[in-house]
Protein backbone atom coordinates (compact mmCIF):
# COMPACT_ATOMS: atom_id res chain seq x y z
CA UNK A 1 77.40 97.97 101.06
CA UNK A 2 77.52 97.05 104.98
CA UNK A 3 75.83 93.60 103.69
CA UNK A 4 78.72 92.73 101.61
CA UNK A 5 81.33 93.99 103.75
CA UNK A 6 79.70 91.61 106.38
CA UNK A 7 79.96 88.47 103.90
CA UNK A 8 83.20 89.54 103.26
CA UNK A 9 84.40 89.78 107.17
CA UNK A 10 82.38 85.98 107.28
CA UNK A 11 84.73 84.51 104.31
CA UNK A 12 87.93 85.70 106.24
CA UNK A 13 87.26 84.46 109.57
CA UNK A 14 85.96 81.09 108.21
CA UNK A 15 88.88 80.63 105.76
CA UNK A 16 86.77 78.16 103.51
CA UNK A 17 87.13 78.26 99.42
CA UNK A 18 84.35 80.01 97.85
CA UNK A 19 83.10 77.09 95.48
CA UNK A 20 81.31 74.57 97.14
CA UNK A 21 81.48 75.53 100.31
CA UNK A 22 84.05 72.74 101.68
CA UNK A 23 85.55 73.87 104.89
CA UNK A 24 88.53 73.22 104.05
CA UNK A 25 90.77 75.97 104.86
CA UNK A 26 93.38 77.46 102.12
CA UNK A 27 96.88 77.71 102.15
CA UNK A 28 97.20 80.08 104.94
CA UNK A 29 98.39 77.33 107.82
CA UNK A 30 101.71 79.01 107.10
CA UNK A 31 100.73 82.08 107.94
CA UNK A 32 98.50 81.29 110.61
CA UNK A 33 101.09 80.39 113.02
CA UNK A 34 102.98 83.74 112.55
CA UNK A 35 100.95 85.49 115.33
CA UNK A 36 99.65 89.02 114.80
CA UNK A 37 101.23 89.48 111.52
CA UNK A 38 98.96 87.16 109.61
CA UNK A 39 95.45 88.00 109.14
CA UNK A 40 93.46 88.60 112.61
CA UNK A 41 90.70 86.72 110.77
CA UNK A 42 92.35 84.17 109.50
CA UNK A 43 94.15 83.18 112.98
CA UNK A 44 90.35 81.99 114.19
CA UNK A 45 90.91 78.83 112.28
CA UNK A 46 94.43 77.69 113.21
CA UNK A 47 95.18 73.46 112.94
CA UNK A 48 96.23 72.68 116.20
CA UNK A 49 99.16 70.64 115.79
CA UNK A 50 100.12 67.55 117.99
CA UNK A 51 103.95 67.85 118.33
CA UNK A 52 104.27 64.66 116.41
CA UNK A 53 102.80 66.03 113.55
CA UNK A 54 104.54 69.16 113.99
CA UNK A 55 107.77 66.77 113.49
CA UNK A 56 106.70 65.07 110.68
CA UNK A 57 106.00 68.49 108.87
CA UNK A 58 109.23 69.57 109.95
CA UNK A 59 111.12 66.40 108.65
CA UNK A 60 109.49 66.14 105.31
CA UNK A 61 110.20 70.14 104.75
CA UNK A 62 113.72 69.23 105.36
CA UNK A 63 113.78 66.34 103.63
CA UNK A 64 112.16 68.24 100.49
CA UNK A 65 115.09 71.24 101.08
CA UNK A 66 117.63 68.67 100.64
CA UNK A 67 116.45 66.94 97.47
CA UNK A 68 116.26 70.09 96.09
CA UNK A 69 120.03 71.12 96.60
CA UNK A 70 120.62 67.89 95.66
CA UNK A 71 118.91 68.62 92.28
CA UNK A 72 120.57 72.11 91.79
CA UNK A 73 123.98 70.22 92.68
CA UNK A 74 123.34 67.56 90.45
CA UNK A 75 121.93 70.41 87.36
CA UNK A 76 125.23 72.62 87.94
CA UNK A 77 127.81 69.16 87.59
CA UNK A 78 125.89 68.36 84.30
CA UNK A 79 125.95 71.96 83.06
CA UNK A 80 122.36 72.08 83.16
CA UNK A 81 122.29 74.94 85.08
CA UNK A 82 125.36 78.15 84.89
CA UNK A 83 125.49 80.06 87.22
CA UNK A 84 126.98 83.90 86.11
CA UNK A 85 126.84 86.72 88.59
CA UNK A 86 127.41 90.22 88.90
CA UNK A 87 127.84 91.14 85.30
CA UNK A 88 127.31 94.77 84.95
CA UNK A 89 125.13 95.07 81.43
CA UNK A 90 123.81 98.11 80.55
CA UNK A 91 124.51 99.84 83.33
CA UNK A 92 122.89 97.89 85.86
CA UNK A 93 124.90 94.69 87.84
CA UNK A 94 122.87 91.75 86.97
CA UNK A 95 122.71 88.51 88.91
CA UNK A 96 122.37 85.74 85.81
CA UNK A 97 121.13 82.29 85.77
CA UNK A 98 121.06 80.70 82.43
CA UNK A 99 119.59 77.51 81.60
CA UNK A 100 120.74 76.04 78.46
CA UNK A 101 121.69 79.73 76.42
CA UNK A 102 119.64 80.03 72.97
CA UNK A 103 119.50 82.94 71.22
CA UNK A 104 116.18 83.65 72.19
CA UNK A 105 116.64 83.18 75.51
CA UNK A 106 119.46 86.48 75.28
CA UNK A 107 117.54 88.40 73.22
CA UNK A 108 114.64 88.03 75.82
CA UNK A 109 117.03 88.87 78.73
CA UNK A 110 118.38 92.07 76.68
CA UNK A 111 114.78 92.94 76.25
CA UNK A 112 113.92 92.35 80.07
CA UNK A 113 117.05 94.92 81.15
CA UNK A 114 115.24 97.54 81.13
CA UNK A 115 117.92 99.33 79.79
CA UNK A 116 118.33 103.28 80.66
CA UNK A 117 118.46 104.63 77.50
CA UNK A 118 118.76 103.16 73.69
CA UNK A 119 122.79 102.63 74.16
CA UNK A 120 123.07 101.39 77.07
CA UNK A 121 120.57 98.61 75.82
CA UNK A 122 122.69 98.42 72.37
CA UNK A 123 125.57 98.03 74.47
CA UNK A 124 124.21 94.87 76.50
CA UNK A 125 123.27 93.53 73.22
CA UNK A 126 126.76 93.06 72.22
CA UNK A 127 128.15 92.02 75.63
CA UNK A 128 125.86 89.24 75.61
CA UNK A 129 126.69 88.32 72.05
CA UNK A 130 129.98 87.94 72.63
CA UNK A 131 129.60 85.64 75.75
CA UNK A 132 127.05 83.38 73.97
């Protein structure tokens, strides 16, 4: 028991990937930088960041957050993507984003309210009918 609690406490602090023992460490950079929140062990192996590459991380994520408005602006203009909020079905207001409506699709949302109650569910069921 204490043995593999130890191994444990040794894969935290040396944040390496089980399988073939790279050192590489796993997607916890993020979290690394958040101080005491992230994991104590997991802080031991923080990338020390020149401030240039600190900018060019910050200008690609930027970069990367505009092409994808860009891509939900260009989606909504082509109809790709509707957008339909606060419809109140089956007793519960429901924040709706439809991509290209086929019946499955609404009988899959109907299913996924997880309606209160048989009628409730029935009555979804023919809201959504009538929209589609």
């Amino acid at each position: 028991m204490l043995r593999s609690n130890f191994l444990r406490l040794c894969q935290r602090t040396f944040s390496t990937k089980r399988s073939g023992g790279s050192a590489q460490s796993t997607n916890h950079e993020a979290r690394d930088r958040t101080g005491p929140r992230g994991r104590v062990g997991k802080r031991l192996g923080v990338e020390i960041l020149t401030e240039q590459q600190e900018r060019e991380r910050r200008r690609i994520k930027t970069l990367e957050r505009k092409a994808l408005k860009e891509k939900v602006k260009n989606e909504k203009e082509s109809g790709l993507r509707k957008s339909r909020t606060g419809k109140v079905i089956g007793g519960k207001k429901l924040q709706m984003r439809v991509f290209k409506v086929k019946s499955s699709t609404v009988a899959e949302m109907v299913r996924n309210l997880r309606a209160r109650g048989r009628a409730k569910l029935q009555r979804a069921e023919t809201k959504l009918r009538k929209r589609v």
